[in-house]
Protein backbone atom coordinates (compact mmCIF):
# COMPACT_ATOMS: atom_id res chain seq x y z
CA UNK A 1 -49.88 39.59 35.85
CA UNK A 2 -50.81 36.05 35.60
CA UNK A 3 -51.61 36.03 31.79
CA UNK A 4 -49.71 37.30 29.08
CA UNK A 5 -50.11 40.34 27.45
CA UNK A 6 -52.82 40.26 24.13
CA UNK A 7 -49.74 41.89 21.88
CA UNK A 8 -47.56 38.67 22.19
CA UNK A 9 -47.05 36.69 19.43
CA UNK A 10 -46.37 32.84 19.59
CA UNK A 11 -44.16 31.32 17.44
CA UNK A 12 -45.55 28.00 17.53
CA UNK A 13 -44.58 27.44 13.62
CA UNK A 14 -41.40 25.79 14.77
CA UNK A 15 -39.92 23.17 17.07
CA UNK A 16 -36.87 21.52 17.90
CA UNK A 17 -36.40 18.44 17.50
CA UNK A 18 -33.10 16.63 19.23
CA UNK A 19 -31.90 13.44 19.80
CA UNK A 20 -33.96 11.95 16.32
CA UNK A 21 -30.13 11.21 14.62
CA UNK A 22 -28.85 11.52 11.35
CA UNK A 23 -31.40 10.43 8.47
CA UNK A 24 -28.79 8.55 6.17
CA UNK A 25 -26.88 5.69 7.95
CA UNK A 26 -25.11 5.10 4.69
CA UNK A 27 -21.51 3.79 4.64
CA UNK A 28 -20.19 4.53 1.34
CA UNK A 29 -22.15 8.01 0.66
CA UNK A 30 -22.63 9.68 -3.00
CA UNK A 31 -24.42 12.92 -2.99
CA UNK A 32 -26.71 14.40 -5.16
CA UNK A 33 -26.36 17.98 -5.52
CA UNK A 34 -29.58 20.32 -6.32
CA UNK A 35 -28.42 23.65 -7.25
CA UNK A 36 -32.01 25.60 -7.59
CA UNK A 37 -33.22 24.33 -4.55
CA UNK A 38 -29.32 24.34 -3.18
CA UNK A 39 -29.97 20.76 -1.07
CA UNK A 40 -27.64 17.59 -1.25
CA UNK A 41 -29.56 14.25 -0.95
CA UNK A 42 -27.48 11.26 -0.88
CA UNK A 43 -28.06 9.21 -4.12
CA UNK A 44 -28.29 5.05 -2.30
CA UNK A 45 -31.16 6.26 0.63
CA UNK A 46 -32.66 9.64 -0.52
CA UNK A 47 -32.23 11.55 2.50
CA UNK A 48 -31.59 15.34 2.74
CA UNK A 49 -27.68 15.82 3.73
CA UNK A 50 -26.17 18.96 5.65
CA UNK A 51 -23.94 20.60 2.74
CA UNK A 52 -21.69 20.61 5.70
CA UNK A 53 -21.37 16.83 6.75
CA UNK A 54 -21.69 16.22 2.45
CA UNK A 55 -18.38 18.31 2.01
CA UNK A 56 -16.94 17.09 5.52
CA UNK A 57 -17.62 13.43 3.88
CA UNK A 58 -15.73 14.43 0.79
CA UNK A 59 -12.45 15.44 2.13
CA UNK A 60 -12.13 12.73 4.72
CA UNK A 61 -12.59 10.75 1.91
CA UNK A 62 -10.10 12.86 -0.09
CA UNK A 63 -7.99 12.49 2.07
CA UNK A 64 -7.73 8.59 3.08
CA UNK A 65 -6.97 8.34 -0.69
CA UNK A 66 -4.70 10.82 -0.88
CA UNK A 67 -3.20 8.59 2.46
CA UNK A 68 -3.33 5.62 -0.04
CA UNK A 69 -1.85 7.16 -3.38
CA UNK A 70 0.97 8.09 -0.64
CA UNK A 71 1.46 4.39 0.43
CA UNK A 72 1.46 3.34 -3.30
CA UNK A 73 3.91 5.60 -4.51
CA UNK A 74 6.09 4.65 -1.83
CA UNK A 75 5.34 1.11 -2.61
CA UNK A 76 6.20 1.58 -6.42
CA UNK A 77 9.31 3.25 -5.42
CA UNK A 78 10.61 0.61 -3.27
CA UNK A 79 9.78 -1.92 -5.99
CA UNK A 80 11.61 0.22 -8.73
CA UNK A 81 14.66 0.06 -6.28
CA UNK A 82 14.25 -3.41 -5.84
CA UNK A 83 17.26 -5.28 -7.81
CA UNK A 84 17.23 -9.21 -6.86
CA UNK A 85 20.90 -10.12 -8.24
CA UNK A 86 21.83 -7.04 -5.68
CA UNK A 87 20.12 -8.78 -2.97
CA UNK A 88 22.25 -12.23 -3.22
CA UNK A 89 25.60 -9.47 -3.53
CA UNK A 90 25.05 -8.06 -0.58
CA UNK A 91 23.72 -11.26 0.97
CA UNK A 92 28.03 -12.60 0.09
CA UNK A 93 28.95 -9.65 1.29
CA UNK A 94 27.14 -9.86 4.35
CA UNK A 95 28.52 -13.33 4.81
CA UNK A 96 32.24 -12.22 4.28
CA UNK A 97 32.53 -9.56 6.70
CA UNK A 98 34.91 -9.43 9.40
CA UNK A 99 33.87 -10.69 13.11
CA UNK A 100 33.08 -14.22 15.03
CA UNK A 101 30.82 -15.51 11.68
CA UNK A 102 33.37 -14.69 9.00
CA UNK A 103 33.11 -17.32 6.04
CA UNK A 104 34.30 -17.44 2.89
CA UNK A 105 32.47 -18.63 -0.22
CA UNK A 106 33.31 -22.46 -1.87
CA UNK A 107 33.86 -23.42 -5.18
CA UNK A 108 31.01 -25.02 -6.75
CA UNK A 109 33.38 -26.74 -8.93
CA UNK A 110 36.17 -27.72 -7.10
CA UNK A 111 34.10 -27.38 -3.68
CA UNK A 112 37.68 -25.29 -2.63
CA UNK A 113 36.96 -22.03 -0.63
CA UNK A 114 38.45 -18.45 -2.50
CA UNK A 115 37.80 -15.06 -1.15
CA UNK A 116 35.58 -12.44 -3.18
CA UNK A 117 38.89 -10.78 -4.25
CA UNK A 118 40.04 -13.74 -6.32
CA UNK A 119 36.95 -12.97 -8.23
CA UNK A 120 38.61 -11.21 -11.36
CA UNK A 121 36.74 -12.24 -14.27
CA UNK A 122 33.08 -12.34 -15.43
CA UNK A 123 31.54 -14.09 -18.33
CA UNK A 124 28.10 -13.29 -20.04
CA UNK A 125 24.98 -14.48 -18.53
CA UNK A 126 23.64 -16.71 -21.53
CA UNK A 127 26.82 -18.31 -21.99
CA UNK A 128 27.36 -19.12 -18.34
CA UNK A 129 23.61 -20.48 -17.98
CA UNK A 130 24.66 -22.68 -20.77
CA UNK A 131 27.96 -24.19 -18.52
CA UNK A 132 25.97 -24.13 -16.00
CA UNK A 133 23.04 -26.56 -17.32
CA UNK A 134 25.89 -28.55 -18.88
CA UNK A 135 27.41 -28.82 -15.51
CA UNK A 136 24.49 -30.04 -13.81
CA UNK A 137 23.23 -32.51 -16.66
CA UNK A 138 27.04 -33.98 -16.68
CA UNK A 139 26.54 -34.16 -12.56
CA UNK A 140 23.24 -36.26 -12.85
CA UNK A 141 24.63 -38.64 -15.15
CA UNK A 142 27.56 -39.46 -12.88
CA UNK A 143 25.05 -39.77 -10.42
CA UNK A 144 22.71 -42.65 -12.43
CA UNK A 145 26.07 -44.29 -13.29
CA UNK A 146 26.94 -44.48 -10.01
């Protein structure tokens, strides 16, 4: 029994070969997709791609950008919310509140303090921007004349 029988067949017409590593070292992959011969090469090195590790590259891809269309949406909601002339209201407001840092807003004209109830009556912006560069042009001439 030291030799082998004559009816065995070898099957010498394949090997395995492990440890060799993947073929394409690409970062950003695009595939190529050959439907007669059914193979996916990747389109920047050449090499024959696994239809597996092609479509497992796709939807981790798919999904960090559907991560990112997430974060932007959330991004352009926060900036659709985003009201600056709200933000200096509830920056008085904040300022006004009860407790050990209580304060009360001053006058810029008469530089006397008034609470936010007092507040009563409301002009329109453009003619209040007009006062209000009137104001300030009338304040730097006292200023030179001084």
């Amino acid at each position: 029994m030291d030799q082998l029988p004559d009816k065995l067949i070898k099957l010498d017409q394949i090997r395995i070969e492990r440890g060799m590593g993947k073929l394409c070292k690409c970062t950003a992959k695009k595939f190529v997709m050959d439907t007669d011969n059914r193979r996916v090469t990747c389109s920047s090195c050449g090499a024959q791609l696994d239809a597996f590790d092609a479509m497992y590259a796709m939807a981790s891809d798919w999904e960090r950008i559907q991560k990112e269309m997430e974060t932007v949406f959330e991004q352009r909601k926060a900036l659709n919310q985003y009201k600056p002339h709200l933000r200096i209201i509830k920056d008085l407001e904040a300022k006004t509140r009860t407790g050990p840092n209580k304060m009360h807003p001053i006058c810029p004209a008469c530089d006397e303090p008034f609470a936010l109830e007092e507040l009563t009556r409301f002009y329109g912006a453009k003619f209040v921007n007009a006062q209000i560069l009137e104001r300030i042009d009338r304040k730097k001439k006292e200023q030179e004349t001084d």
